[in-house]
N, C-alpha and C. Protein backbone atom coordinates (compact mmCIF):
# COMPACT_ATOMS: atom_id res chain seq x y z
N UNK A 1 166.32 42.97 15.94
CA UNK A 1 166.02 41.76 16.68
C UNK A 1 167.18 41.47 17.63
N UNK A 2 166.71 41.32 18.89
CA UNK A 2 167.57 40.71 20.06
C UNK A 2 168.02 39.48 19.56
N UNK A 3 168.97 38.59 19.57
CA UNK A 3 169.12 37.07 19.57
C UNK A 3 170.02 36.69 20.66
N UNK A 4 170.01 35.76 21.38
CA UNK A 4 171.09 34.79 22.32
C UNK A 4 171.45 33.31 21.73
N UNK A 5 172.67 33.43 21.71
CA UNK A 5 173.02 32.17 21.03
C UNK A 5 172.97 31.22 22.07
N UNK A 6 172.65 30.12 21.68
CA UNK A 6 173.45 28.89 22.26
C UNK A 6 174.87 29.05 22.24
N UNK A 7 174.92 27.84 23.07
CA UNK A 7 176.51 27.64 23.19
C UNK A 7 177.26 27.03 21.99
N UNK A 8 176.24 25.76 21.23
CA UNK A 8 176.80 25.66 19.93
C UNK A 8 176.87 26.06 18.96
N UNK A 9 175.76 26.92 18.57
CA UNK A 9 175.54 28.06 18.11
C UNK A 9 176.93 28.70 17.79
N UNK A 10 177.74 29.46 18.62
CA UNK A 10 178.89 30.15 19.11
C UNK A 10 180.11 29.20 18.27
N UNK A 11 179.94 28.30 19.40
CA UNK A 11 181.20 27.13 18.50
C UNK A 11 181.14 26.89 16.94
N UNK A 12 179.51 27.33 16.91
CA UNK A 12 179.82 27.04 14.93
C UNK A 12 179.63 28.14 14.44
N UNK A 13 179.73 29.29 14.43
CA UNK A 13 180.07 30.69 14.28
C UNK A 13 182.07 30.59 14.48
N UNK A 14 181.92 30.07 15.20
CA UNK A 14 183.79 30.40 15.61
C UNK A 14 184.20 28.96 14.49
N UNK A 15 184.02 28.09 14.83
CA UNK A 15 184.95 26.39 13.73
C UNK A 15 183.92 26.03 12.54
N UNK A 16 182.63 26.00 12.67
CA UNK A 16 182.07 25.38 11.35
C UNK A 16 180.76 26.04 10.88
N UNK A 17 181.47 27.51 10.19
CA UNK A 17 180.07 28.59 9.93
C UNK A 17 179.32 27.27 8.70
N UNK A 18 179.81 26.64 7.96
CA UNK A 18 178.79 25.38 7.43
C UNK A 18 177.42 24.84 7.99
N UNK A 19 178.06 24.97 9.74
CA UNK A 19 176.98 23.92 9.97
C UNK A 19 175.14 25.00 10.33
N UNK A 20 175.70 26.38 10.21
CA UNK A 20 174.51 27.72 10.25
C UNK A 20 173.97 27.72 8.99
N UNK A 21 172.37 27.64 9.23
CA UNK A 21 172.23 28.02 7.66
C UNK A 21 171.92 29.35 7.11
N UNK A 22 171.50 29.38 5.73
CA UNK A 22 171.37 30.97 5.52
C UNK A 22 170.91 31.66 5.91
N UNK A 23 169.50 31.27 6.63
CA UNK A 23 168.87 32.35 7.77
C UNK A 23 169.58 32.73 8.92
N UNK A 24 169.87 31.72 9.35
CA UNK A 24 171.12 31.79 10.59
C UNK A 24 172.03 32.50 10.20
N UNK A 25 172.55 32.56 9.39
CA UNK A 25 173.92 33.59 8.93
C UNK A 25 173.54 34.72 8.46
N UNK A 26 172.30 35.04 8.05
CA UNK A 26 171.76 36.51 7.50
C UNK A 26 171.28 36.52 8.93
N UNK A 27 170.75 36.25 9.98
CA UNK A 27 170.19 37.59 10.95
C UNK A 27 171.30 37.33 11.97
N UNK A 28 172.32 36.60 11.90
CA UNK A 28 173.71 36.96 12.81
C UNK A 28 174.62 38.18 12.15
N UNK A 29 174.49 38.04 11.00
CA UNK A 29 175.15 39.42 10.36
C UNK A 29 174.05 40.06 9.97
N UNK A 30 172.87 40.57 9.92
CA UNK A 30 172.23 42.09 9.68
C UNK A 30 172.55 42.90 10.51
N UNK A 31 173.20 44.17 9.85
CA UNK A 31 173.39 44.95 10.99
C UNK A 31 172.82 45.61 12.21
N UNK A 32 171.44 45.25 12.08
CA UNK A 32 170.49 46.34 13.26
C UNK A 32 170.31 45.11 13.99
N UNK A 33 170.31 43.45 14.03
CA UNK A 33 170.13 42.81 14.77
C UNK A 33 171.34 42.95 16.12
N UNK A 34 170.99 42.76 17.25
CA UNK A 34 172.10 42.18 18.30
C UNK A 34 172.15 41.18 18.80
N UNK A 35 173.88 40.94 18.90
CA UNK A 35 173.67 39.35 19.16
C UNK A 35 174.06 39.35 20.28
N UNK A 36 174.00 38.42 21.05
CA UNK A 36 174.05 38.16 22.16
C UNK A 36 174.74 36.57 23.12
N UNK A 37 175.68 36.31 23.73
CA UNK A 37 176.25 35.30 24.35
C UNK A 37 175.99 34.72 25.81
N UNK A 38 175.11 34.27 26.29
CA UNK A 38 175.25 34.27 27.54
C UNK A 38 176.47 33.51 28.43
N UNK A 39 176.86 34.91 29.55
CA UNK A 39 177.88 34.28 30.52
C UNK A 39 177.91 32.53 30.94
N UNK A 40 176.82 32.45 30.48
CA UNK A 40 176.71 31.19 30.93
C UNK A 40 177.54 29.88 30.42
N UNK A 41 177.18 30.13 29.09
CA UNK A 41 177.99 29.74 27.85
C UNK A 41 179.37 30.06 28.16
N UNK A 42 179.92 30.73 28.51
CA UNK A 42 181.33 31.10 28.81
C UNK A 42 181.84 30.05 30.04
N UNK A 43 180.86 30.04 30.97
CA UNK A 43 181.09 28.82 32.36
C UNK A 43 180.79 27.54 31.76
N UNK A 44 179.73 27.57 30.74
CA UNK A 44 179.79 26.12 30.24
C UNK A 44 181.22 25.53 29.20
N UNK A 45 181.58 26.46 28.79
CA UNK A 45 183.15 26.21 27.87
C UNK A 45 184.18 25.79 28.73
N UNK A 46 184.35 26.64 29.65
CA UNK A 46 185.20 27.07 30.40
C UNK A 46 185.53 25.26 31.21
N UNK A 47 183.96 25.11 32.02
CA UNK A 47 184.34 23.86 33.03
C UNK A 47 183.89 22.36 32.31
N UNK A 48 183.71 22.19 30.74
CA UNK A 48 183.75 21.21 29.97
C UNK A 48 185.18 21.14 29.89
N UNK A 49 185.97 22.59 29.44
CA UNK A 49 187.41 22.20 29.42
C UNK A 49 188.17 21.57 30.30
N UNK A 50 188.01 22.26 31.42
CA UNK A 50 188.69 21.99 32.61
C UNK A 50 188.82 20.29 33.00
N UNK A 51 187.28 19.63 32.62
CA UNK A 51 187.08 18.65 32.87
C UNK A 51 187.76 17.71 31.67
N UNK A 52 188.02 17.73 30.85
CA UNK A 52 188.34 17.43 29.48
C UNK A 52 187.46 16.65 28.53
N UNK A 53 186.07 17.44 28.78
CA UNK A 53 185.22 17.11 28.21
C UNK A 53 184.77 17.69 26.68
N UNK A 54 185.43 18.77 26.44
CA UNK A 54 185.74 19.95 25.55
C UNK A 54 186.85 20.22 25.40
N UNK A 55 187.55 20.44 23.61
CA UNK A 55 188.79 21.32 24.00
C UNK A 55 188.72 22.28 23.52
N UNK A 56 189.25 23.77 24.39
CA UNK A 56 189.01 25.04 23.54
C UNK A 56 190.86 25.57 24.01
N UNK A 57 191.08 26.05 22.93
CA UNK A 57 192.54 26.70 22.75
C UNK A 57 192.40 27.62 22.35
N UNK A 58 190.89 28.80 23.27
CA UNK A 58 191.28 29.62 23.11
C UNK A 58 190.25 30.61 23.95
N UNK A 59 190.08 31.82 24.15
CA UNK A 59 189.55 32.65 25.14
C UNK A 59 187.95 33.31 24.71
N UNK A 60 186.93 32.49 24.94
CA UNK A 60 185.47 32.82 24.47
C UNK A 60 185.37 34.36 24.56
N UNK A 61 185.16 34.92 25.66
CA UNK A 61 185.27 35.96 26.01
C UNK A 61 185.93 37.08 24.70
N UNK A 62 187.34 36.70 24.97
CA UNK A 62 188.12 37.61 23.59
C UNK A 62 187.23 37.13 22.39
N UNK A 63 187.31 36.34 21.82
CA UNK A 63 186.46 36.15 21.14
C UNK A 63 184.90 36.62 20.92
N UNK A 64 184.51 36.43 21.32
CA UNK A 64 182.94 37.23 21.28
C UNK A 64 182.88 38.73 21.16
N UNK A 65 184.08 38.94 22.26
CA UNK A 65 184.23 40.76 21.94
C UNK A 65 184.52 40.70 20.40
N UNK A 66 185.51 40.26 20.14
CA UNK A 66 186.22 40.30 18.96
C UNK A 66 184.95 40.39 17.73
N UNK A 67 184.02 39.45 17.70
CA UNK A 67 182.76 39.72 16.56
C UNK A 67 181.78 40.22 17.22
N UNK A 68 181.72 41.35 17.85
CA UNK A 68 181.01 42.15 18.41
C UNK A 68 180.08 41.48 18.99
N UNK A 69 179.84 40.43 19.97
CA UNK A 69 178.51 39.69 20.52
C UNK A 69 178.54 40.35 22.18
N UNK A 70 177.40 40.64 22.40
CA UNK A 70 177.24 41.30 23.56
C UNK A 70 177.44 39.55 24.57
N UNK A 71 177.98 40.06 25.76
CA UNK A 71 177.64 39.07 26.93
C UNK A 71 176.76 39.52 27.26
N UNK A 72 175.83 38.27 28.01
CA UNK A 72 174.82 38.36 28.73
C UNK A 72 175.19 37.87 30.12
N UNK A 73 175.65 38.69 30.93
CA UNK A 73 175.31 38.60 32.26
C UNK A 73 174.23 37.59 32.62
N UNK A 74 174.24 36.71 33.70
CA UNK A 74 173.11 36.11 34.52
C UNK A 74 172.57 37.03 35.90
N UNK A 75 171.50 37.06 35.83
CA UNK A 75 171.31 37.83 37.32
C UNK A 75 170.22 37.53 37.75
N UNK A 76 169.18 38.00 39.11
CA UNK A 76 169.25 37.44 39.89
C UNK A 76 167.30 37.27 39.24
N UNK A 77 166.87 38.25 38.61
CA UNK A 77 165.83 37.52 37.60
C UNK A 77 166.07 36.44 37.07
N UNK A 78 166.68 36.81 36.16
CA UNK A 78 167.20 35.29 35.44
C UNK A 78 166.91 34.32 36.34
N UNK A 79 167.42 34.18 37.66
CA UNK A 79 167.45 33.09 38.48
C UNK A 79 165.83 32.73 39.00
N UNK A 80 165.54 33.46 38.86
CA UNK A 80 163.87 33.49 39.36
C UNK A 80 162.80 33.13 38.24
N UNK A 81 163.16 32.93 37.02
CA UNK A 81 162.61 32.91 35.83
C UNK A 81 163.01 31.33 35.73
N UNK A 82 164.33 30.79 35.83
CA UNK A 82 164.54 29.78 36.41
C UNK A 82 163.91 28.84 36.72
N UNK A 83 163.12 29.08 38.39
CA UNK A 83 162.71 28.80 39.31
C UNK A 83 161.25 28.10 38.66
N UNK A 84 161.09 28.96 37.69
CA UNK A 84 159.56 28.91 37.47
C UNK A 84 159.37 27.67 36.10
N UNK A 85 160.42 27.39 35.21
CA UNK A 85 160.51 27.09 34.07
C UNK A 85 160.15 25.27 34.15
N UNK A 86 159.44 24.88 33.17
CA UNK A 86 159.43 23.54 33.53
C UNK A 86 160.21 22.81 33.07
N UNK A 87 160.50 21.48 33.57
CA UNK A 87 160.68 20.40 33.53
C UNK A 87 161.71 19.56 32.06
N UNK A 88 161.38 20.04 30.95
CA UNK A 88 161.24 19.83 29.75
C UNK A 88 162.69 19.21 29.49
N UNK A 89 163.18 20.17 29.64
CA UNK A 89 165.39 19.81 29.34
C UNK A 89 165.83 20.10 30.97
N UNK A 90 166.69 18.98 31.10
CA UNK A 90 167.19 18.88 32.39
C UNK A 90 169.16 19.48 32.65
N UNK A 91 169.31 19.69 31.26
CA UNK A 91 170.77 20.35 31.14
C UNK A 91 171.02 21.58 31.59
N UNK A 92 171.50 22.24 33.52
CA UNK A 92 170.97 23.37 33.84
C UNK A 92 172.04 24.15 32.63
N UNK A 93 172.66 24.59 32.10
CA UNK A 93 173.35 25.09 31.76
C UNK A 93 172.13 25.53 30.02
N UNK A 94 171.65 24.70 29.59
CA UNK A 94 170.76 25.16 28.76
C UNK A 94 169.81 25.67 29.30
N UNK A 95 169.09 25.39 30.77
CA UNK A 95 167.72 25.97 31.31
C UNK A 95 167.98 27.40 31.88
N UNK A 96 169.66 27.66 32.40
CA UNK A 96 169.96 29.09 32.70
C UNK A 96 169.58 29.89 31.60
N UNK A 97 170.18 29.56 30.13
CA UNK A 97 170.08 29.97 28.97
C UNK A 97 168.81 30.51 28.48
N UNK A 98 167.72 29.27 28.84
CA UNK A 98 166.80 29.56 28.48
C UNK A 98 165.70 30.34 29.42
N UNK A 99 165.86 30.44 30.51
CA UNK A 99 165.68 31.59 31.43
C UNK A 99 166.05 32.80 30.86
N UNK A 100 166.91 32.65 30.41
CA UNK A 100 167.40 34.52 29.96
C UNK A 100 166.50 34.84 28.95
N UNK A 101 166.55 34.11 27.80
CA UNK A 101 165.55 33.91 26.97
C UNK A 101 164.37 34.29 27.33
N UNK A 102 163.56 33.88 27.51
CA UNK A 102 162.11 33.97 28.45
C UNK A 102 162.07 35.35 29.40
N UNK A 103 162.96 35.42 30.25
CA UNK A 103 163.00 37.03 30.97
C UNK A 103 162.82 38.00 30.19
N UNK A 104 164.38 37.84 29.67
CA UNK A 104 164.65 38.96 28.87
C UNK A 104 163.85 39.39 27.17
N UNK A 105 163.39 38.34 26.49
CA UNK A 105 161.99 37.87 26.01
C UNK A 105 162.99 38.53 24.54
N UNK A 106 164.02 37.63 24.45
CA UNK A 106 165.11 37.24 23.34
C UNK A 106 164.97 36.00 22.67
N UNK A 107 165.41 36.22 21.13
CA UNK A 107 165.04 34.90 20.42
C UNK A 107 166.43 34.63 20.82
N UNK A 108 166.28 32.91 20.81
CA UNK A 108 166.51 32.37 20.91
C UNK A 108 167.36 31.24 19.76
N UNK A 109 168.59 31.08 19.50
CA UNK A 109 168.93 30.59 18.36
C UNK A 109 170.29 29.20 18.99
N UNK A 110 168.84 28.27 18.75
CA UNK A 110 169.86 26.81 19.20
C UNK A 110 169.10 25.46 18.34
N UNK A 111 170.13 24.59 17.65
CA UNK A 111 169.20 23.67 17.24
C UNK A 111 168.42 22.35 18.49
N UNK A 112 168.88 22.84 19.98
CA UNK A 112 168.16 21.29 20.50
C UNK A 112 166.65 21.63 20.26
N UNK A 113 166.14 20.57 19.94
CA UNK A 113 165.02 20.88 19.63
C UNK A 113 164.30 20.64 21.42
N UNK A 114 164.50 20.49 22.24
CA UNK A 114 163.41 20.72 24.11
C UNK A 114 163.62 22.40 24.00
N UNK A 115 164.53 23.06 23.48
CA UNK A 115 163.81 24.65 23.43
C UNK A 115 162.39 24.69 23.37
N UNK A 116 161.91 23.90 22.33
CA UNK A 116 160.91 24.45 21.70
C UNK A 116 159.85 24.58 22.39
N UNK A 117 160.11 23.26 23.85
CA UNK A 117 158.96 23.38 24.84
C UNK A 117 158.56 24.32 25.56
N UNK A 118 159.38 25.71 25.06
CA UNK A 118 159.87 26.93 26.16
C UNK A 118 159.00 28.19 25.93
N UNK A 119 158.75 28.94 26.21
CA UNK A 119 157.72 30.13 25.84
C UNK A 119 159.29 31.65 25.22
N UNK A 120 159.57 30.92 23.95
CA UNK A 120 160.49 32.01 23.91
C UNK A 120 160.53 31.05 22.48
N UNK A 121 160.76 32.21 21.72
CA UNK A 121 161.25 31.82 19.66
C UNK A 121 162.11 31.45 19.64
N UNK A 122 162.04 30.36 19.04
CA UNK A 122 163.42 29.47 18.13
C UNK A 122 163.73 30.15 16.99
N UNK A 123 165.14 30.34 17.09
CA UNK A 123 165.49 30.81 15.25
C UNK A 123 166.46 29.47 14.83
């Protein structure tokens, strides 16, 4: 199984594996699953910090390599998948996300529940 995390997702994999539950933590660690980060998530860390809306003390990127999570590139599908997506959640930084999702036709593992309005699996 493909999966793309959310962005909080990530943050509670990295500070509060508590707040994942056991399903969540069995198909982030089975080994034949891949996991997956979108770049996006990395720009969303990145300019929450900047702004001091977030604090991270420390490098997503290294990190994600570090527990083997693939990045997900955005590209120019993605952007077109985008284009098409409705209305539902207005947070672009979750609707990029969930574009990839939907393109790339990856579950999807985030608790906001406006995913769900999306043509792509919630885990």
């Amino acid at each position: 199984m493909k999966i793309l995390v959310d962005t909080h997702i990530f943050l509670w994999m990295l500070s509060y594996p508590e707040k994942l539950t056991k399903k969540r933590r069995y198909e982030l660690e089975f080994p034949s699953n891949e996991v997956f980060l979108s770049a996006i998530s990395i720009a969303e860390l990145v300019i929450k910090s900047s702004i001091g809306k977030l604090n991270i003390n420390f490098d997503p990127l290294e990190l994600a390599r570090e527990m083997r999570i693939d990045i997900l590139d955005f590209s120019g599908i993605h952007a077109m998948t985008l284009a098409q997506l409705p209305f539902h959640h207005k947070d672009p930084f979750d609707r990029m996300i969930i574009a990839q999702a939907v393109s790339d036709k990856l579950n999807l593992m985030s608790d906001d529940s406006k995913f769900l309005h999306y043509d792509c699996l919630i885990i």
